[in-house]
C-alpha atoms as a PDB file:
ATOM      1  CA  UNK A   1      22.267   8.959 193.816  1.00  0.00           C
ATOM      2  CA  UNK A   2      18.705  10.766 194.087  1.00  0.00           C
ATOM      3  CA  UNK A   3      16.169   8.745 192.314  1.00  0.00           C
ATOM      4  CA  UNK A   4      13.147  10.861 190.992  1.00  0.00           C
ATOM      5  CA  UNK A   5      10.137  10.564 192.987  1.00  0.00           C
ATOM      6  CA  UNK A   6      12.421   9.678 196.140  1.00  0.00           C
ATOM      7  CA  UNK A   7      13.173  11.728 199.464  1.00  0.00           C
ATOM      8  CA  UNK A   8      16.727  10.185 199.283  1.00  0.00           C
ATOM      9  CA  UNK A   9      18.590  13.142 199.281  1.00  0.00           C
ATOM     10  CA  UNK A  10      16.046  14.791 202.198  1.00  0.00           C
ATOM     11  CA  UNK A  11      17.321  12.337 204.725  1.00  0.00           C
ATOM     12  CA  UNK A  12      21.072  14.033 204.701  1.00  0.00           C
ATOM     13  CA  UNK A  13      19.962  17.189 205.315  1.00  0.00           C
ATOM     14  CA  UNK A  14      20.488  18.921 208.818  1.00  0.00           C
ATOM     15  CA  UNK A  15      17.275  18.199 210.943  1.00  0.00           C
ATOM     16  CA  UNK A  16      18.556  22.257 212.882  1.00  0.00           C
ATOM     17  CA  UNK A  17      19.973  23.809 209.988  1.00  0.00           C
ATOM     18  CA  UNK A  18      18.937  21.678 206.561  1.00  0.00           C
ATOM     19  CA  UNK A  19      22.891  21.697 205.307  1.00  0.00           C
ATOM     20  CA  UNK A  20      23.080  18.284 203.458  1.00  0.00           C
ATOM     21  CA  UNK A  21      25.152  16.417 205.342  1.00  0.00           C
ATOM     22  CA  UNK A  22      25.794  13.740 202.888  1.00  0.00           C
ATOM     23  CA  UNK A  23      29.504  14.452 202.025  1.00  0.00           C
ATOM     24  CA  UNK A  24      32.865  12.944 203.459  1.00  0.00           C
ATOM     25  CA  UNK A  25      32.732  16.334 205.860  1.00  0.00           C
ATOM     26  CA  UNK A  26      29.943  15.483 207.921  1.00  0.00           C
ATOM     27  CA  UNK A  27      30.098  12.094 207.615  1.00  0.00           C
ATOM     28  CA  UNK A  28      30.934  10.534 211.813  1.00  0.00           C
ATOM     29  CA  UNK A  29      29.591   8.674 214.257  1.00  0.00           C
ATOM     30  CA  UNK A  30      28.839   9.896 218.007  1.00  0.00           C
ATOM     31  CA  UNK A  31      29.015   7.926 220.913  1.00  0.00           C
ATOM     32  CA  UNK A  32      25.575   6.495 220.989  1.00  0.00           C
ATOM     33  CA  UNK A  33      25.460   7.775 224.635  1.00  0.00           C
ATOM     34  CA  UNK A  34      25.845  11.261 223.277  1.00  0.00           C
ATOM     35  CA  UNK A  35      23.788  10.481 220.667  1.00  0.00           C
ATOM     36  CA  UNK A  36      20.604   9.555 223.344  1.00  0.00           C
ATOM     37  CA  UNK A  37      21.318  12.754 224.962  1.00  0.00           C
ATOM     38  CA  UNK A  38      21.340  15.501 222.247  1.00  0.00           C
ATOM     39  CA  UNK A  39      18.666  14.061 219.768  1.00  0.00           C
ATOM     40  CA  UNK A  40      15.110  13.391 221.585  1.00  0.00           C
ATOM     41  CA  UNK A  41      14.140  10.017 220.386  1.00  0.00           C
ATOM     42  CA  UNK A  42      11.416  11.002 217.384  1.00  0.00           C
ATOM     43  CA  UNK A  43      14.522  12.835 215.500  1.00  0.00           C
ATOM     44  CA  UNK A  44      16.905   9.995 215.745  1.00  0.00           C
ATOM     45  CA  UNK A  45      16.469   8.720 212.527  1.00  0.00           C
ATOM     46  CA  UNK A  46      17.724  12.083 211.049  1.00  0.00           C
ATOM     47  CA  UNK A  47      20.999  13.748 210.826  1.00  0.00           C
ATOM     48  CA  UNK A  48      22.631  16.348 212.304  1.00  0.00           C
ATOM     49  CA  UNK A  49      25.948  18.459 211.130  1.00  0.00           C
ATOM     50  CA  UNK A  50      28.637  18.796 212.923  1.00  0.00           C
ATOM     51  CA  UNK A  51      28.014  22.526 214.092  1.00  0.00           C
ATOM     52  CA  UNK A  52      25.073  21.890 215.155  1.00  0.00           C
ATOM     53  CA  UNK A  53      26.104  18.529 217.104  1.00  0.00           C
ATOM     54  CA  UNK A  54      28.288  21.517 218.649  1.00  0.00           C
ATOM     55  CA  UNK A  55      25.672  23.645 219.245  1.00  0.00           C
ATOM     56  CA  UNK A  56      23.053  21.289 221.014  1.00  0.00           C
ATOM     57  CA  UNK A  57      26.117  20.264 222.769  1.00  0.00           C
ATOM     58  CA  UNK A  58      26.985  23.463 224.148  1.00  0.00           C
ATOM     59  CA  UNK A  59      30.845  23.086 223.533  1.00  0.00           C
ATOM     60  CA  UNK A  60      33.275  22.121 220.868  1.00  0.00           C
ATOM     61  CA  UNK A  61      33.070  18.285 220.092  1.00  0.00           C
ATOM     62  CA  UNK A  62      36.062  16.172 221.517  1.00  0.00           C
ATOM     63  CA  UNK A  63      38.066  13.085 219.824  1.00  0.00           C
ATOM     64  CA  UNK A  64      36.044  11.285 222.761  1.00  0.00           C
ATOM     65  CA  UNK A  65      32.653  12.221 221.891  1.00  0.00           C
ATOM     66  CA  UNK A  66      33.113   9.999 218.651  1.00  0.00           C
ATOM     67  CA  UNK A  67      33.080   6.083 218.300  1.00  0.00           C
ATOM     68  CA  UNK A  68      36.484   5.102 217.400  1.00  0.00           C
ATOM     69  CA  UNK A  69      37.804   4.011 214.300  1.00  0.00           C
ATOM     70  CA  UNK A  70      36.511   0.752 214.017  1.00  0.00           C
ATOM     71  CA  UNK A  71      33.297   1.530 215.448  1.00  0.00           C
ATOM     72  CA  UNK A  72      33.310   0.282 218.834  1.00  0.00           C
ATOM     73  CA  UNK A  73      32.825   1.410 221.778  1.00  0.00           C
ATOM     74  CA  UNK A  74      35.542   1.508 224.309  1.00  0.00           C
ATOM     75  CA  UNK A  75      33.881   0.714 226.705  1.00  0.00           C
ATOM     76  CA  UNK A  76      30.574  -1.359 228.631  1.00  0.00           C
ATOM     77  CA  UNK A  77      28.705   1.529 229.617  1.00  0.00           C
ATOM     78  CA  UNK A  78      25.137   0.277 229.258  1.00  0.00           C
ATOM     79  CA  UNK A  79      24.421   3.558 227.085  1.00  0.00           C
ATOM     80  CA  UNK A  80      27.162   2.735 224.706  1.00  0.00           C
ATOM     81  CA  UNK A  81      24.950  -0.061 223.329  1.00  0.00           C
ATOM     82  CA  UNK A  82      24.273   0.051 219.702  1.00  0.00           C
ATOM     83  CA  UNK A  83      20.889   2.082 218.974  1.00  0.00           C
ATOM     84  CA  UNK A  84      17.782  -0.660 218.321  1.00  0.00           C
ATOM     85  CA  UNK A  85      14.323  -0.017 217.159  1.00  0.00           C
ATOM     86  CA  UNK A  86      13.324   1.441 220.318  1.00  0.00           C
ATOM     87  CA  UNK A  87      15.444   3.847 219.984  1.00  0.00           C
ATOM     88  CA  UNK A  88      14.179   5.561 216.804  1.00  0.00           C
ATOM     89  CA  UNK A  89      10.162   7.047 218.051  1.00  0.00           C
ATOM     90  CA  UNK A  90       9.397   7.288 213.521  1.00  0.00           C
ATOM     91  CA  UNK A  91       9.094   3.491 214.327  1.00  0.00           C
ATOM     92  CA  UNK A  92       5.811   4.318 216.340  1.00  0.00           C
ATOM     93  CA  UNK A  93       3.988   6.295 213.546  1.00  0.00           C
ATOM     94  CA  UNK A  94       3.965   3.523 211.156  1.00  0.00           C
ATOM     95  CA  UNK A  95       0.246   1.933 210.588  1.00  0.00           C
ATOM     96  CA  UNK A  96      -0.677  -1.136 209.839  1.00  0.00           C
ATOM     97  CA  UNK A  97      -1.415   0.046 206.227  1.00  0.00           C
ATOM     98  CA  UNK A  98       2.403   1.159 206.237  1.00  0.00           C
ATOM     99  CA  UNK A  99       4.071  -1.751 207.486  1.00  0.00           C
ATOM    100  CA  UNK A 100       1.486  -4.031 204.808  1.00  0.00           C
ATOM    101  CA  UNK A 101       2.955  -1.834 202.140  1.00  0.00           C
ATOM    102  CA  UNK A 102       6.257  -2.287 203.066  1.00  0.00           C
ATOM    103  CA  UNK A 103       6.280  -5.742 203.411  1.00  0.00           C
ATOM    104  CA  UNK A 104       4.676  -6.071 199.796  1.00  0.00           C
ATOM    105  CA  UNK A 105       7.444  -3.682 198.491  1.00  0.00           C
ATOM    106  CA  UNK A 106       9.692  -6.032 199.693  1.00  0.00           C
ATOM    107  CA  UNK A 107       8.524  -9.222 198.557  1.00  0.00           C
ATOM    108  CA  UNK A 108       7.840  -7.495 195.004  1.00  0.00           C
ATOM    109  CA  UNK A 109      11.567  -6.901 194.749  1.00  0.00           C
ATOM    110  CA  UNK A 110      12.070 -10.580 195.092  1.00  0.00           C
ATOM    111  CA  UNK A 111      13.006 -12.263 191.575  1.00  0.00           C
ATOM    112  CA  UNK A 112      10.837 -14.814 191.456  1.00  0.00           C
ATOM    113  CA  UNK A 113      13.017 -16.881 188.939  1.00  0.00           C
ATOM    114  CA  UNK A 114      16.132 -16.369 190.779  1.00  0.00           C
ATOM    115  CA  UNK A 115      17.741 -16.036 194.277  1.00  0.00           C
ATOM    116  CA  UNK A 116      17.658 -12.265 195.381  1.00  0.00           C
ATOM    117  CA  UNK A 117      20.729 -11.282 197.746  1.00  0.00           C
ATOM    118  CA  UNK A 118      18.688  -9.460 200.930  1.00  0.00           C
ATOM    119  CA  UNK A 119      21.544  -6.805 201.298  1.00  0.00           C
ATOM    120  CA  UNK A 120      20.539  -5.440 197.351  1.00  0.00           C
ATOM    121  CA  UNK A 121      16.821  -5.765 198.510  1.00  0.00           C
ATOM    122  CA  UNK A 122      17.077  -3.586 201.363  1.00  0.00           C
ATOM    123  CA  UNK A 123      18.980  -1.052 199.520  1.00  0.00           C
ATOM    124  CA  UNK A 124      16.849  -0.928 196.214  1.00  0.00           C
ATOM    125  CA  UNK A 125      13.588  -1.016 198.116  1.00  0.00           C
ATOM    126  CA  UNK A 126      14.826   2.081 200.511  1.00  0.00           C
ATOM    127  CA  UNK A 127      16.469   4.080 197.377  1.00  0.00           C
ATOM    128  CA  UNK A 128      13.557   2.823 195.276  1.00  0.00           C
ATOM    129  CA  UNK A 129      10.251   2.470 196.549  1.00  0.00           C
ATOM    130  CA  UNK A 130       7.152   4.944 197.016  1.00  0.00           C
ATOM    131  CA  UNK A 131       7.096   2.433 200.546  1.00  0.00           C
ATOM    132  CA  UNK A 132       9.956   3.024 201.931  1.00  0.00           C
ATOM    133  CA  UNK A 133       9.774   5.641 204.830  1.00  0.00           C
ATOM    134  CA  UNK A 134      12.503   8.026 205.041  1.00  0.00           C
ATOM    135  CA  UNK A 135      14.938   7.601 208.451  1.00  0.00           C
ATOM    136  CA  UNK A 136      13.884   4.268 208.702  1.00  0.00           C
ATOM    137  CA  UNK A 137      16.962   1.947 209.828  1.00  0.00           C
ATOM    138  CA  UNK A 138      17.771  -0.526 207.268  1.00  0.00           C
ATOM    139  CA  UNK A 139      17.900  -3.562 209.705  1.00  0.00           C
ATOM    140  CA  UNK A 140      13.873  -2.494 210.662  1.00  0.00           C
ATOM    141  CA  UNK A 141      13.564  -3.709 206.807  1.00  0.00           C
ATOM    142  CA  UNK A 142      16.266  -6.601 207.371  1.00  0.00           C
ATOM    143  CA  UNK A 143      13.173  -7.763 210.485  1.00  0.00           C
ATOM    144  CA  UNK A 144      10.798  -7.413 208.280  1.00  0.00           C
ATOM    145  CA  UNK A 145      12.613  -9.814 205.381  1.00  0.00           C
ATOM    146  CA  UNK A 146      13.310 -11.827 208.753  1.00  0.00           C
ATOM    147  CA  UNK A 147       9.546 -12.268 209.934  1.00  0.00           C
ATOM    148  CA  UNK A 148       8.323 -13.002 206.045  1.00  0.00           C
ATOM    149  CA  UNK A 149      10.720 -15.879 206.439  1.00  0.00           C
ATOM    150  CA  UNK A 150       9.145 -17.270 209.587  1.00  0.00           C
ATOM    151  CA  UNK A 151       6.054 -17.119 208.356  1.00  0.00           C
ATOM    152  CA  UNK A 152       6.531 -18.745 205.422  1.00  0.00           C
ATOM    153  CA  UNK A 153       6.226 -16.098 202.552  1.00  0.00           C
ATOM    154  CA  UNK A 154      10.146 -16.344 201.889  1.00  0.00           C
ATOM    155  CA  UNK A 155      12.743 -18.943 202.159  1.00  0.00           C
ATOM    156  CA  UNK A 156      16.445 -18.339 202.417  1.00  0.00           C
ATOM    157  CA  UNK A 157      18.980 -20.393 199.975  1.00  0.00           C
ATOM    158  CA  UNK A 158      22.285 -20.590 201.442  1.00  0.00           C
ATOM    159  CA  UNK A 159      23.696 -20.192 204.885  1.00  0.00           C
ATOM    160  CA  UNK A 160      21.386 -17.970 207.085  1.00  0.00           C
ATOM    161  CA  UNK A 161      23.900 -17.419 209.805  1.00  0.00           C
ATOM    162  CA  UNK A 162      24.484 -13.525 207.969  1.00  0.00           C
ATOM    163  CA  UNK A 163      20.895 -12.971 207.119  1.00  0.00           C
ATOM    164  CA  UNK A 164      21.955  -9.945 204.979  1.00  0.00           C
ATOM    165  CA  UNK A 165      24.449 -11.690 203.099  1.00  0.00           C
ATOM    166  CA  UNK A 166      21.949 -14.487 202.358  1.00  0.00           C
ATOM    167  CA  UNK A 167      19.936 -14.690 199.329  1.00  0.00           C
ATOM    168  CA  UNK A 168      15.957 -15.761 199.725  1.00  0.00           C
ATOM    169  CA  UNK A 169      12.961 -16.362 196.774  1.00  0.00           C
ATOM    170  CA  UNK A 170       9.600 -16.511 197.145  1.00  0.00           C
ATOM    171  CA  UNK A 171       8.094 -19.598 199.180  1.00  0.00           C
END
């Protein structure tokens, strides 16, 4: 769905080539290994097709170059581990004007007369909101919802084992 105003459809396309990558054809997930090596650390948050995966590669892409079906790695290599926030460098060119802007996007998408689910916050606000900054991971937004709870702005209601699945309202 491309909302007007957004840059929704922008963050499928192709960071080498600009295909749009968001059908079932280029739709995988690399090793995260492979992953670290191909795409410097400042593109991460983008996508890539599968011919040009091939291309920075250098060869045709194996079955073993992908995460398996379930989305595990098969094994402990410490570069296998899942990507985190310092893996993604866009994380290090937001401002302090960008994160305050984010974090008020967020807590305006909170219903103030009712529990809001976090999992439909995160997704409205990134589909949604002039805030939101494209390539961001959502679980960056799921530690900001996380630190506006420690500090008191939100409150969860329900079990906050599965922050996501939890639902939170305005302190």
């Amino acid at each position: 769905m491309v909302v007007a105003g957004s840059t929704r459809k922008s963050n499928w396309l192709c960071l080498d080539c600009g295909k749009d990558t968001s059908g079932p054809v280029d739709y995988y997930m690399l090793r995260n290994r492979l992953w670290r090596q191909l795409v410097p650390r400042e593109q991460r948050h983008g996508m890539l097709c599968l011919a040009c995966v091939s291309v920075r590669l250098g060869r045709a892409l194996q079955p073993d170059d992908f995460i398996n079906g379930n989305g595990a790695a098969t094994n402990s290599d410490p570069a296998e581990q899942p990507m985190d926030l310092e893996d993604y460098g866009i994380i290090d060119s937001l401002t302090p004007e960008m994160l305050q802007g984010i974090d008020q996007g967020l807590i305006a998408g909170v219903t103030s007369s009712r529990d809001t689910r976090v999992a439909r916050l995160i997704g409205v606000f990134m589909m949604r909101h002039p805030a939101a900054v494209p390539g961001l991971p959502d679980y960056f937004y799921l530690m900001r919802v996380e630190r506006m709870l420690d500090s008191g702005v939100l409150r969860v209601s329900g079990d906050a084992e599965n922050l996501v699945q939890c639902d939170v309202r305005l302190a």
